[in-house]
C-alpha atoms as a PDB file:
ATOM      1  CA  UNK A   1     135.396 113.090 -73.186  1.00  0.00           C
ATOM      2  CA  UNK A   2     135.052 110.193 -71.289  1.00  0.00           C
ATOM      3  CA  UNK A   3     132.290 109.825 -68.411  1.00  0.00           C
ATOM      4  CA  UNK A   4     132.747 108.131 -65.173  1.00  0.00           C
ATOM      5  CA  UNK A   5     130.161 106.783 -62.875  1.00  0.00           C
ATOM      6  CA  UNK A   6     130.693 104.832 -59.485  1.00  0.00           C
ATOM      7  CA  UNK A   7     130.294 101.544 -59.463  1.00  0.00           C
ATOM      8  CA  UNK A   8     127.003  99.932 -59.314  1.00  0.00           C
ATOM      9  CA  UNK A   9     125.564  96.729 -59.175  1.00  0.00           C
ATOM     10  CA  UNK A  10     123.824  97.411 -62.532  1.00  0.00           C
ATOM     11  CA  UNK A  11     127.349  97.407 -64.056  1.00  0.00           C
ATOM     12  CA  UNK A  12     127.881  94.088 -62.768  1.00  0.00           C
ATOM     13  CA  UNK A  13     127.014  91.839 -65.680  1.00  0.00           C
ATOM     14  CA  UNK A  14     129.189  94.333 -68.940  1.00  0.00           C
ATOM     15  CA  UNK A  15     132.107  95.038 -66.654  1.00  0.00           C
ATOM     16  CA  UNK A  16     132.431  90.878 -65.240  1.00  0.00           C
ATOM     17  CA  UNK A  17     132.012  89.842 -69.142  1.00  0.00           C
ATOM     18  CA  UNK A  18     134.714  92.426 -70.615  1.00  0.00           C
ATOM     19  CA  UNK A  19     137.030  91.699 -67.657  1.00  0.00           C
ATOM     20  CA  UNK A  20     137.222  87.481 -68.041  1.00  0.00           C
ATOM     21  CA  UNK A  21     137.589  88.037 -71.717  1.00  0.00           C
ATOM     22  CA  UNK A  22     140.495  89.756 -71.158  1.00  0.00           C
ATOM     23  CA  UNK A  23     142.532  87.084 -69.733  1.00  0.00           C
ATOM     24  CA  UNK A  24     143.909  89.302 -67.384  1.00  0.00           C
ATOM     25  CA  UNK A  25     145.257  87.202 -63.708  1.00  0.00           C
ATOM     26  CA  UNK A  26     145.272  90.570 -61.605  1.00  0.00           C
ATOM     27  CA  UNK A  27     143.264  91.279 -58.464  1.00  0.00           C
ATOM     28  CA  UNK A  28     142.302  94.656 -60.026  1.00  0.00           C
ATOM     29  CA  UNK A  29     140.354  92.613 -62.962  1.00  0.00           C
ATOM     30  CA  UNK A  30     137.441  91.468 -60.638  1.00  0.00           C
ATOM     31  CA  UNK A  31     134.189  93.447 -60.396  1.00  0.00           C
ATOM     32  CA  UNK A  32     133.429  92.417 -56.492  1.00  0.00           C
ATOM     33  CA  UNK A  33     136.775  93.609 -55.562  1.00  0.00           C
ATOM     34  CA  UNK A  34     136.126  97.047 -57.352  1.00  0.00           C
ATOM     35  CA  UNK A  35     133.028  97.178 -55.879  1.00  0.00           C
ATOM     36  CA  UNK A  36     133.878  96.416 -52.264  1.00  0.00           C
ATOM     37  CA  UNK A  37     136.623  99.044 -52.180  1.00  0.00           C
ATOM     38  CA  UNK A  38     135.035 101.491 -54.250  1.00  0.00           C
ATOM     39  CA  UNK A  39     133.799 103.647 -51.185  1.00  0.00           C
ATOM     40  CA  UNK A  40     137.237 103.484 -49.989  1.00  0.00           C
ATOM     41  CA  UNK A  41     139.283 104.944 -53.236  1.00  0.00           C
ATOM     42  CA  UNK A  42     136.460 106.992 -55.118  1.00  0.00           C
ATOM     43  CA  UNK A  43     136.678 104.498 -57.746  1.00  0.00           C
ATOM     44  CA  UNK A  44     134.277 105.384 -60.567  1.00  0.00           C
ATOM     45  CA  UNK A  45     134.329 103.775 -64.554  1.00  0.00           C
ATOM     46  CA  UNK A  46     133.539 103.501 -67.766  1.00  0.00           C
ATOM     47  CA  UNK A  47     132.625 102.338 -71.032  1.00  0.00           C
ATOM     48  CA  UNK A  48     134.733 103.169 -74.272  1.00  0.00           C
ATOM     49  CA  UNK A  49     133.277 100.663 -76.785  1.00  0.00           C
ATOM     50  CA  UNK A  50     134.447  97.196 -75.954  1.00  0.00           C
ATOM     51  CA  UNK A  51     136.514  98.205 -73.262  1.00  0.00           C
ATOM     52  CA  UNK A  52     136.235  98.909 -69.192  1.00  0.00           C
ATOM     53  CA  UNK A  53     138.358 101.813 -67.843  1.00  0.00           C
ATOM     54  CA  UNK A  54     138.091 102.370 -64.268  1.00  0.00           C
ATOM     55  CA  UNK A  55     139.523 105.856 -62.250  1.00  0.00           C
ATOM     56  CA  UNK A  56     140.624 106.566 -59.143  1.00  0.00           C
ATOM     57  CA  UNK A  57     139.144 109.540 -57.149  1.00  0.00           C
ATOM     58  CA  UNK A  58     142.260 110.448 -55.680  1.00  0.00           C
ATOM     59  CA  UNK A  59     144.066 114.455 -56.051  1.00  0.00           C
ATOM     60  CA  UNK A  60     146.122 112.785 -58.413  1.00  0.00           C
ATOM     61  CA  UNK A  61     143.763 110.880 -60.642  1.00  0.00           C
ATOM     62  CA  UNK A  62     144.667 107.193 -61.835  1.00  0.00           C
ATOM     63  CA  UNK A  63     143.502 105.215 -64.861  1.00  0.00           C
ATOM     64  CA  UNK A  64     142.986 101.193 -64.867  1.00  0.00           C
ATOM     65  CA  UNK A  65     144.811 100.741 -68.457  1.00  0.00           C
ATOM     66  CA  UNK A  66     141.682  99.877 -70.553  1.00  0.00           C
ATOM     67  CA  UNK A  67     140.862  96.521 -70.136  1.00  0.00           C
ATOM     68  CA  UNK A  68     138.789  94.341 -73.197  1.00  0.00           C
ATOM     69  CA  UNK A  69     138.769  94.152 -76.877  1.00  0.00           C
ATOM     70  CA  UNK A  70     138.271  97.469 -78.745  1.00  0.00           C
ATOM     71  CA  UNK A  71     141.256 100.109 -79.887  1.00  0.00           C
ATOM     72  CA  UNK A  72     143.621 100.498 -76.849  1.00  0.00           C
ATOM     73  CA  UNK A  73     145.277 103.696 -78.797  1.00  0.00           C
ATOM     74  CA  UNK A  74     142.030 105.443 -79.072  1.00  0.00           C
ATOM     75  CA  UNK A  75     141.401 104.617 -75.233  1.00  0.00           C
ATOM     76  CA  UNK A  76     144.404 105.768 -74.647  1.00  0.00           C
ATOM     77  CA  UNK A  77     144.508 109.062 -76.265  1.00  0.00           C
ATOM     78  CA  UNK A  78     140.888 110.021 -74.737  1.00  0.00           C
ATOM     79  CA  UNK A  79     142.593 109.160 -71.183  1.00  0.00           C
ATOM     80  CA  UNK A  80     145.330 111.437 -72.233  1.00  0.00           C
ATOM     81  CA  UNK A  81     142.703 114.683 -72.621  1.00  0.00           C
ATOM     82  CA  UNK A  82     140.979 113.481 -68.891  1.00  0.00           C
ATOM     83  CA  UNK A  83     144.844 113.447 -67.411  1.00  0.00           C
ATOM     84  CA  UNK A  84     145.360 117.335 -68.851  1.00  0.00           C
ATOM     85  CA  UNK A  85     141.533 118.128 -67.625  1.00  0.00           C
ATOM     86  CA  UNK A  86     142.783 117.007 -64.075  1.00  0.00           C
ATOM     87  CA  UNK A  87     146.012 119.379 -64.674  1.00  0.00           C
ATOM     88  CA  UNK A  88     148.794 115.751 -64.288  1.00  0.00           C
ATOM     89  CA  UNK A  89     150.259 113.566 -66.407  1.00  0.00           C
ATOM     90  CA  UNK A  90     148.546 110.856 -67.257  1.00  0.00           C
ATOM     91  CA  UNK A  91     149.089 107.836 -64.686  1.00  0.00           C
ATOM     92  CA  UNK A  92     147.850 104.501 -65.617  1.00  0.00           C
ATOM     93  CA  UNK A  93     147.941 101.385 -62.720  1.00  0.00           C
ATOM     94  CA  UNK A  94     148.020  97.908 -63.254  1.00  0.00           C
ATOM     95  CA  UNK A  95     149.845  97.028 -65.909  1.00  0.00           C
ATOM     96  CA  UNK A  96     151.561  93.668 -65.994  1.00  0.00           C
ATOM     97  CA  UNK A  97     154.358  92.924 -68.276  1.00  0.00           C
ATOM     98  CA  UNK A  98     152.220  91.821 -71.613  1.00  0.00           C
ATOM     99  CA  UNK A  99     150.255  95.439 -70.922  1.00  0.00           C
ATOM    100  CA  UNK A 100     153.583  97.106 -70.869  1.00  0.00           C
ATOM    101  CA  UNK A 101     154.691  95.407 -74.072  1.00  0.00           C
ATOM    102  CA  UNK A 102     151.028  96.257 -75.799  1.00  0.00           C
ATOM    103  CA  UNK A 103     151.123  99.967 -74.392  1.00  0.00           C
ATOM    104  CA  UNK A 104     155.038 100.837 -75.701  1.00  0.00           C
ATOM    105  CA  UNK A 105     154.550  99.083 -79.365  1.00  0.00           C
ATOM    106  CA  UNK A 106     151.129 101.753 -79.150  1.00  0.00           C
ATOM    107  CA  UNK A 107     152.840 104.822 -77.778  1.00  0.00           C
ATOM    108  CA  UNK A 108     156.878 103.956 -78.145  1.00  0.00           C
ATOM    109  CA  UNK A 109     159.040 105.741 -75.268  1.00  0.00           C
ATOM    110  CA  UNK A 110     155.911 108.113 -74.508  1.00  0.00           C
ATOM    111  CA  UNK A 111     155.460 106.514 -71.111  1.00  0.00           C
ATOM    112  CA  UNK A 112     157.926 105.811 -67.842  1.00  0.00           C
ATOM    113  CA  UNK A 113     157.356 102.354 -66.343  1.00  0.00           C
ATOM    114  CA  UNK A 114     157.790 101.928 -62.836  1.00  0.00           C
ATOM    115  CA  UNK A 115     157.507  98.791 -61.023  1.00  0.00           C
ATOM    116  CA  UNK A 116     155.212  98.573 -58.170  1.00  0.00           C
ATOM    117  CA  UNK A 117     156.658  95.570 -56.163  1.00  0.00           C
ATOM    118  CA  UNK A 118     154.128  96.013 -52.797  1.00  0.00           C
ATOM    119  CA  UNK A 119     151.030  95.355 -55.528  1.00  0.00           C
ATOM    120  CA  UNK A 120     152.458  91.894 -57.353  1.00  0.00           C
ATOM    121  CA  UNK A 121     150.241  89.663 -56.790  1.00  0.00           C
ATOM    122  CA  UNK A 122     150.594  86.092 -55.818  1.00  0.00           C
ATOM    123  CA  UNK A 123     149.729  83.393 -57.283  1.00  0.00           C
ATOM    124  CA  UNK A 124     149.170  79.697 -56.672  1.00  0.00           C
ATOM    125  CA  UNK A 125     148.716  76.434 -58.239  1.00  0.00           C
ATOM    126  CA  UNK A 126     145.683  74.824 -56.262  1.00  0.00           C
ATOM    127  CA  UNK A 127     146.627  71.585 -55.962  1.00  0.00           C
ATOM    128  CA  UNK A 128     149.804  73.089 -54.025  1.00  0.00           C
ATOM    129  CA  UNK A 129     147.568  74.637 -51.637  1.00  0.00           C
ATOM    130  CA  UNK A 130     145.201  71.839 -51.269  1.00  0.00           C
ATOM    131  CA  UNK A 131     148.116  69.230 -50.805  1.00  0.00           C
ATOM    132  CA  UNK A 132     150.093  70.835 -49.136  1.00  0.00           C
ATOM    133  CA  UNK A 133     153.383  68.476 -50.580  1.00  0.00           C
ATOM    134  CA  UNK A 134     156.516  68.177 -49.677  1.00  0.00           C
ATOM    135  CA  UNK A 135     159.739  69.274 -46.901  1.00  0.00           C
ATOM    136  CA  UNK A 136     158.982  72.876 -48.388  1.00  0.00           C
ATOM    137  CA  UNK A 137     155.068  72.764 -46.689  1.00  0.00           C
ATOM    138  CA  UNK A 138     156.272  70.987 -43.444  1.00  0.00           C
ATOM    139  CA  UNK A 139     155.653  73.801 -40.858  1.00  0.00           C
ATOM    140  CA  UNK A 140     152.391  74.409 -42.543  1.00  0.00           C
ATOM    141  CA  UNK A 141     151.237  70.754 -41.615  1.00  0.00           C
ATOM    142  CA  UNK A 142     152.662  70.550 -38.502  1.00  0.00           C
ATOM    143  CA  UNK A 143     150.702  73.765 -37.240  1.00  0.00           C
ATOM    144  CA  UNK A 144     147.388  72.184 -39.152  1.00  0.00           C
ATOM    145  CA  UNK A 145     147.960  69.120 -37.449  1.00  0.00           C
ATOM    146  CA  UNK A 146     148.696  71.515 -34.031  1.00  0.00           C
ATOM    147  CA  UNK A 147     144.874  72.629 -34.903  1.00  0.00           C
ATOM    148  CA  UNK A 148     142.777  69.947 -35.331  1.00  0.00           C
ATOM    149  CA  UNK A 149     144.229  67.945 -32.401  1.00  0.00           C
ATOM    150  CA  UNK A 150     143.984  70.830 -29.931  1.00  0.00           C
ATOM    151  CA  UNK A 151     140.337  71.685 -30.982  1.00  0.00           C
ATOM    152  CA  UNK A 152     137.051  70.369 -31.781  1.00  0.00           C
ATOM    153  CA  UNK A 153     136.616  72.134 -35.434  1.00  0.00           C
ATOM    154  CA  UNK A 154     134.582  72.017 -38.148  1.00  0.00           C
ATOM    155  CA  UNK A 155     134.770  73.979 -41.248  1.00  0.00           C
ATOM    156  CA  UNK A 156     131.651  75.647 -43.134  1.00  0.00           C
ATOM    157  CA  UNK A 157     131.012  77.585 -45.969  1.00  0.00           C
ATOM    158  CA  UNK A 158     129.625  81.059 -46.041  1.00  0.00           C
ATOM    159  CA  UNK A 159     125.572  81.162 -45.585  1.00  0.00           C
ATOM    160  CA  UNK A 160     123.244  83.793 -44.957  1.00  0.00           C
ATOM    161  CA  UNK A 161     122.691  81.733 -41.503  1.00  0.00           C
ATOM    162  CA  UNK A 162     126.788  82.376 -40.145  1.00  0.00           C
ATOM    163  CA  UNK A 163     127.338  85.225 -42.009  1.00  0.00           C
ATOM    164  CA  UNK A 164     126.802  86.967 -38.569  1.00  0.00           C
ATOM    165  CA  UNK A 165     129.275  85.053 -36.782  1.00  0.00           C
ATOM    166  CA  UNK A 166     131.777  86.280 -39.497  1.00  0.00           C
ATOM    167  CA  UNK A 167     131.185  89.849 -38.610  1.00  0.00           C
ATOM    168  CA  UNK A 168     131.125  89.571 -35.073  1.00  0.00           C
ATOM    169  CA  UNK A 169     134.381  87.353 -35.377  1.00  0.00           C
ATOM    170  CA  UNK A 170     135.992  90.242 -38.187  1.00  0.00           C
ATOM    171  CA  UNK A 171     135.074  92.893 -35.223  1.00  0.00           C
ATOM    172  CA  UNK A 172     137.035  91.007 -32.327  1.00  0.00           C
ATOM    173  CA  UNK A 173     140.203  90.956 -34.949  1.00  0.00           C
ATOM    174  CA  UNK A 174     139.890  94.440 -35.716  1.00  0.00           C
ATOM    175  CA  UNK A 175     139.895  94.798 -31.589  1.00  0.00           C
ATOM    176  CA  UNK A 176     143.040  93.650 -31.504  1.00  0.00           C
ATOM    177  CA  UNK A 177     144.426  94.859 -34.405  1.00  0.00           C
ATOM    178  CA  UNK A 178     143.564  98.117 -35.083  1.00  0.00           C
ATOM    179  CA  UNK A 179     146.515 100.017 -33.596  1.00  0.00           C
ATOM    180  CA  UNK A 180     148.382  98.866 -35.619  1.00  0.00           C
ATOM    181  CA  UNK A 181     147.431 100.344 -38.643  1.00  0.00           C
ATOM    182  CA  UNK A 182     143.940 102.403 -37.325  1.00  0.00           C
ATOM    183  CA  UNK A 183     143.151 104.006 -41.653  1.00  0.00           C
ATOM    184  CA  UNK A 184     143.910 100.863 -43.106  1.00  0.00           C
ATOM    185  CA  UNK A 185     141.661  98.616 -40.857  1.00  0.00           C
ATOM    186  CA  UNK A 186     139.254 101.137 -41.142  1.00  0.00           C
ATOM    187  CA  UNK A 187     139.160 101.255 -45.050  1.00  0.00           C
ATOM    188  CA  UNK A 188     138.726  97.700 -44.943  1.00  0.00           C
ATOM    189  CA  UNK A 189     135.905  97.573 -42.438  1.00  0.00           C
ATOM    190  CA  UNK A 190     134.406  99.833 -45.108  1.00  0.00           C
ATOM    191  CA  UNK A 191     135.045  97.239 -48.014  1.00  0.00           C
ATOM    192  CA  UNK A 192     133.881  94.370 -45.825  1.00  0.00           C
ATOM    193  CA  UNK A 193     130.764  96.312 -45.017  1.00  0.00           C
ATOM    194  CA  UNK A 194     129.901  97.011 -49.202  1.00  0.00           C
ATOM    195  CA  UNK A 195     131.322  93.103 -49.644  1.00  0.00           C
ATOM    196  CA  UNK A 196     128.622  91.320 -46.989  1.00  0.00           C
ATOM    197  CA  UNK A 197     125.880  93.210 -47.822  1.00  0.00           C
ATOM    198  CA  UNK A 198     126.148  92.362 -51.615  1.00  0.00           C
ATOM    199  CA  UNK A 199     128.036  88.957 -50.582  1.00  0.00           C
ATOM    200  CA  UNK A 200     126.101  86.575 -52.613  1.00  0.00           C
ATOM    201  CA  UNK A 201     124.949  89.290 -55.750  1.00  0.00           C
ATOM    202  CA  UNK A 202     128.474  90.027 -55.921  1.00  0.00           C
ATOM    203  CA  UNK A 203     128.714  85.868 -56.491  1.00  0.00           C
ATOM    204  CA  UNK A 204     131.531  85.509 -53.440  1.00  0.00           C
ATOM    205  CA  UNK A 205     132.315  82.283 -52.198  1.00  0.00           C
ATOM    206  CA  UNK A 206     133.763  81.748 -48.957  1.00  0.00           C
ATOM    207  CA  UNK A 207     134.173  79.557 -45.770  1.00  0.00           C
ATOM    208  CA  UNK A 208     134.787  79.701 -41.921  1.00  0.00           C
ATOM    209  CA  UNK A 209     136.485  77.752 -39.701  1.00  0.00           C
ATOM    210  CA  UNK A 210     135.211  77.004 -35.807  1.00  0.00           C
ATOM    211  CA  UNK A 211     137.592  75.733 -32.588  1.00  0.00           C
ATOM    212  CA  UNK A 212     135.336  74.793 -29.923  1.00  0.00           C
ATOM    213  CA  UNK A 213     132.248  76.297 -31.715  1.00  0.00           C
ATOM    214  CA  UNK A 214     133.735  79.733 -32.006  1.00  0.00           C
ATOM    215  CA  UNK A 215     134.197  81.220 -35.598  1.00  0.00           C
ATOM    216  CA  UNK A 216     138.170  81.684 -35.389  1.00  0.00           C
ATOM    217  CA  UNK A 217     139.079  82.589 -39.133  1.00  0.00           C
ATOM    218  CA  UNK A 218     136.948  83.186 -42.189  1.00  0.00           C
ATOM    219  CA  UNK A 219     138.168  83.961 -46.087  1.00  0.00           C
ATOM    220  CA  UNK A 220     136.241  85.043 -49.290  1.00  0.00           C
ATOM    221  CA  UNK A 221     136.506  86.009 -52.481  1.00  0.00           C
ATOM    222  CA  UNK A 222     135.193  85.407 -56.095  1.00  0.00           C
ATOM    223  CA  UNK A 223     136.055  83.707 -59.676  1.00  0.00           C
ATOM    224  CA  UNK A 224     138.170  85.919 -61.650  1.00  0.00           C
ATOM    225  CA  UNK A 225     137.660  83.510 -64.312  1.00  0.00           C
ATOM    226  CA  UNK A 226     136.888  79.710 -65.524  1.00  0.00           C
ATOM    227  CA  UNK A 227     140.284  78.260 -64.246  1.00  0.00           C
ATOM    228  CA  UNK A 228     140.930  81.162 -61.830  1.00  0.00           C
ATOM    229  CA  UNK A 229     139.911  82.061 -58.233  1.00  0.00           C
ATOM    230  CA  UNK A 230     141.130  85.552 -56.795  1.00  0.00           C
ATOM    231  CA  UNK A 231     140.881  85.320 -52.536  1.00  0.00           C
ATOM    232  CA  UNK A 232     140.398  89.007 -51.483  1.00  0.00           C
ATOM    233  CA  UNK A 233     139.973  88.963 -47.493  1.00  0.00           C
ATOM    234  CA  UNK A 234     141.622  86.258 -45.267  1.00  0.00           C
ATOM    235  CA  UNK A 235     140.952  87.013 -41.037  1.00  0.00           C
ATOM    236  CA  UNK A 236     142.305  84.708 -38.614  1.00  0.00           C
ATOM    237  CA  UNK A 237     142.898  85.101 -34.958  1.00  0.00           C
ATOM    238  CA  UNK A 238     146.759  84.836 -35.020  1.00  0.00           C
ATOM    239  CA  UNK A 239     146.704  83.553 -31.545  1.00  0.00           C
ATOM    240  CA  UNK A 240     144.829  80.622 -32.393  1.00  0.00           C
ATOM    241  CA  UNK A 241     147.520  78.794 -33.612  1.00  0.00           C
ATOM    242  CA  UNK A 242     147.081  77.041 -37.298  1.00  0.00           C
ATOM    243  CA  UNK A 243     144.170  78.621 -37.583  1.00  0.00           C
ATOM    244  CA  UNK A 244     145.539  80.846 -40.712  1.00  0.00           C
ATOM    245  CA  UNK A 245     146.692  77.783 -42.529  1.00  0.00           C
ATOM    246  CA  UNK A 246     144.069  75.837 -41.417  1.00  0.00           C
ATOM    247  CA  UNK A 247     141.331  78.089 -43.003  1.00  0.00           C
ATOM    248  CA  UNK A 248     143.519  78.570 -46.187  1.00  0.00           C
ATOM    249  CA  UNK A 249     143.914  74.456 -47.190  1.00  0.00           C
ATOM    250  CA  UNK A 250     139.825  73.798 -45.798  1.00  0.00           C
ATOM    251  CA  UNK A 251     138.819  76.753 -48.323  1.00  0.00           C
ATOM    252  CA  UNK A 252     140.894  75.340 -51.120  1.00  0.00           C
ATOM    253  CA  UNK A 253     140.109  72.307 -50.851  1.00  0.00           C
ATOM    254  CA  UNK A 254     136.277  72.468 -50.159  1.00  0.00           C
ATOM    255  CA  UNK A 255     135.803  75.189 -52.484  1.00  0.00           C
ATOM    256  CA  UNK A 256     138.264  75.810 -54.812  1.00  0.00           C
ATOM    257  CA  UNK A 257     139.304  72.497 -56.127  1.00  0.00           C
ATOM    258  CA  UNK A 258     138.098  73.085 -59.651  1.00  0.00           C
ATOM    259  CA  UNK A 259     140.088  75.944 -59.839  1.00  0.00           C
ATOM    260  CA  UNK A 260     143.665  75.769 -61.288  1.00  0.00           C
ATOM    261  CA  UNK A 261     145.388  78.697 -60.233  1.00  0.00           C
ATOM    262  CA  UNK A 262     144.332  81.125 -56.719  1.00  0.00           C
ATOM    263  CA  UNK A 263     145.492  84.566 -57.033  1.00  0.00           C
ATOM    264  CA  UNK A 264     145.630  85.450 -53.286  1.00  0.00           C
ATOM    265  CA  UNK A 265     146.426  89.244 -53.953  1.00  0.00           C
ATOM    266  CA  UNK A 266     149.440  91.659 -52.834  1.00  0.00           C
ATOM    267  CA  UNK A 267     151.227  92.300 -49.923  1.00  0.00           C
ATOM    268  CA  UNK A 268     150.928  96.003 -49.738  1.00  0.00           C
ATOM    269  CA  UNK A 269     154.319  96.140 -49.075  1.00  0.00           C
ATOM    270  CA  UNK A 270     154.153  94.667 -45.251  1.00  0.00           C
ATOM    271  CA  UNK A 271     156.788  92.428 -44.710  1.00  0.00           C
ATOM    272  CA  UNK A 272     154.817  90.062 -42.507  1.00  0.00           C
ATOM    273  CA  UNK A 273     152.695  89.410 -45.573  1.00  0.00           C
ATOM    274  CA  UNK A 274     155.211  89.013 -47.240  1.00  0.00           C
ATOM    275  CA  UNK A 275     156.583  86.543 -45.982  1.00  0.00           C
ATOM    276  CA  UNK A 276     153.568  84.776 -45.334  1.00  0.00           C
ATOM    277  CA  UNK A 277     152.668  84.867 -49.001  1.00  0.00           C
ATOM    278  CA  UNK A 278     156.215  83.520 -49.815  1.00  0.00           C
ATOM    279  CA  UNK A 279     156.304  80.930 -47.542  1.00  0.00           C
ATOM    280  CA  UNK A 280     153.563  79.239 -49.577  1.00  0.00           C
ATOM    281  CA  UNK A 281     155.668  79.348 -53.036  1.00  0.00           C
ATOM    282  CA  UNK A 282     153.673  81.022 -55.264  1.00  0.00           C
ATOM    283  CA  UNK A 283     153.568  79.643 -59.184  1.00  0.00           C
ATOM    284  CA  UNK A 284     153.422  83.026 -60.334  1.00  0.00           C
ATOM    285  CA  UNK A 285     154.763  86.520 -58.594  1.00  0.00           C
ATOM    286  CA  UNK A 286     152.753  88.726 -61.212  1.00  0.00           C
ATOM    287  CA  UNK A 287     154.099  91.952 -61.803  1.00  0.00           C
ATOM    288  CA  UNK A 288     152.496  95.288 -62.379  1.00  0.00           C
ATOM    289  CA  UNK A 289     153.747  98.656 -63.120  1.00  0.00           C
ATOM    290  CA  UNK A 290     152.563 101.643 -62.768  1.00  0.00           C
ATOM    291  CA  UNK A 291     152.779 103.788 -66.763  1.00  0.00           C
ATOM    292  CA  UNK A 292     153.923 107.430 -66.325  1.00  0.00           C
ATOM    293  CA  UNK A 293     153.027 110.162 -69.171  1.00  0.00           C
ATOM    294  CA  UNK A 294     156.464 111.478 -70.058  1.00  0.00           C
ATOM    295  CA  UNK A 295     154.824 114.504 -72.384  1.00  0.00           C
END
């Protein structure tokens, strides 16, 4: 049987090597992400050979499809015995079209796929959001523009000397913000907490952007890979206007330039995000499905 373990930053350096030989593009596939929100979701993982499985600690137990180079099937079939220890079908998360294809040829018609549209991610080419080209970015300029007239700004990257300023900035948003969705802020404050206080271990880059000397937006995240970046928390003051473009164009272009594709996550099925994500045209709306034990 399998044996899971939270998250530590011991397991840094194994999990972080299996997960960028992969290839995988998801959000799930970075080890700071995991271990930001692993306080949050129970997370715990493991090793099976070659490959990285991670669980959720929820009453219904989840299973990151194994993730690596080793045999899948074998994975597979242990992950079957720790779904009918829990008492449920086995429930695997994650799994983008090329996992689907890998995981039917392995276990034909054993498993129900169901698409999980609130946890595509989205993905851009850099030099789109760096550029900013085009009629179709227009109203993203024009606010930008809005910004740097109206204020005296400066942009900076994430140091241990403003890292302060960031949290005292992220509690003001959460001031304003938290009635309208009290858990989830709260989960998040939780991730953010785990995420500072291993910011640069964790190897997170980031940036923050100042109007009139105040920190009014600030975004992080890490490398998912060589020619990938994967942004995982984005706060602006959304009464500041063009401060959320603003901070998303600086960071890209001060930070992320030698980076050909940013995965900038889900929308967690809010249609505000949503739209937001869309309105920047994403290269690549990844799918993932969640894999549903039909025995």
């Amino acid at each position: 049987m399998l044996e899971f373990k939270k998250p530590e930053m011991s397991d840094q350096n194994w999990v972080t090597q299996i997960m960028r030989q992969s290839g995988e593009l998801a959000c799930e596939y970075c080890f700071g992400n995991l271990y930001m929100w692993s306080a949050v979701y129970n997370n715990t993982i493991a090793r099976y050979g070659d490959l990285f499985i991670a669980r959720d600690g929820n009453d219904r137990p989840m299973y990151l499809f194994p993730c690596g180079e080793g045999n899948k099937k074998d994975a597979v079939e242990e992950l079957l015995c720790c779904a009918k220890a829990d008492g449920v079908p086995l429930t695997m998360y994650c799994l983008t079209p090329k996992r689907v294809r890998e995981l039917d040829c392995l276990f034909p018609n054993a498993f129900e796929y169901i698409p999980m549209r609130e946890y595509y991610d989205y993905i851009y080419n850099s030099e789109d959001l760096i550029n900013l080209a085009g009629r179709r970015y227009h109203g993203k300029r024009n606010h930008i523009a809005y910004f740097k007239k109206t204020f005296e700004w400066a942009y900076e990257p994430i140091t241990e000397k403003n890292m302060d300023e960031c949290l005292t900035m992220n509690a003001k948003w959460e001031q304003k913000n938290s009635e309208k969705n009290p858990e989830g802020i709260g989960n998040e404050l939780i991730a953010l907490s785990r995420g500072f206080d291993k910011y640069f271990e964790l190897g997170f880059q980031g940036g923050l952007l100042r109007a009139d000397g105040a920190v009014v937006a600030y975004t992080f995240g890490e490398a998912l890979n060589e020619t990938v970046f994967c942004t995982h928390i984005e706060k602006a003051f959304a009464d500041v206007r063009g401060a959320y473009p603003t901070i998303n164009r600086e960071f890209a272009a001060n930070a992320l330039s030698s980076f050909r594709l940013i995965n900038r996550e889900e929308d967690t099925g809010s249609e505000g995000l949503r739209k937001a994500k869309e309105s920047y045209y994403p290269s690549v709306l990844l799918p993932k499905y969640r894999a549903v034990y039909k025995g």
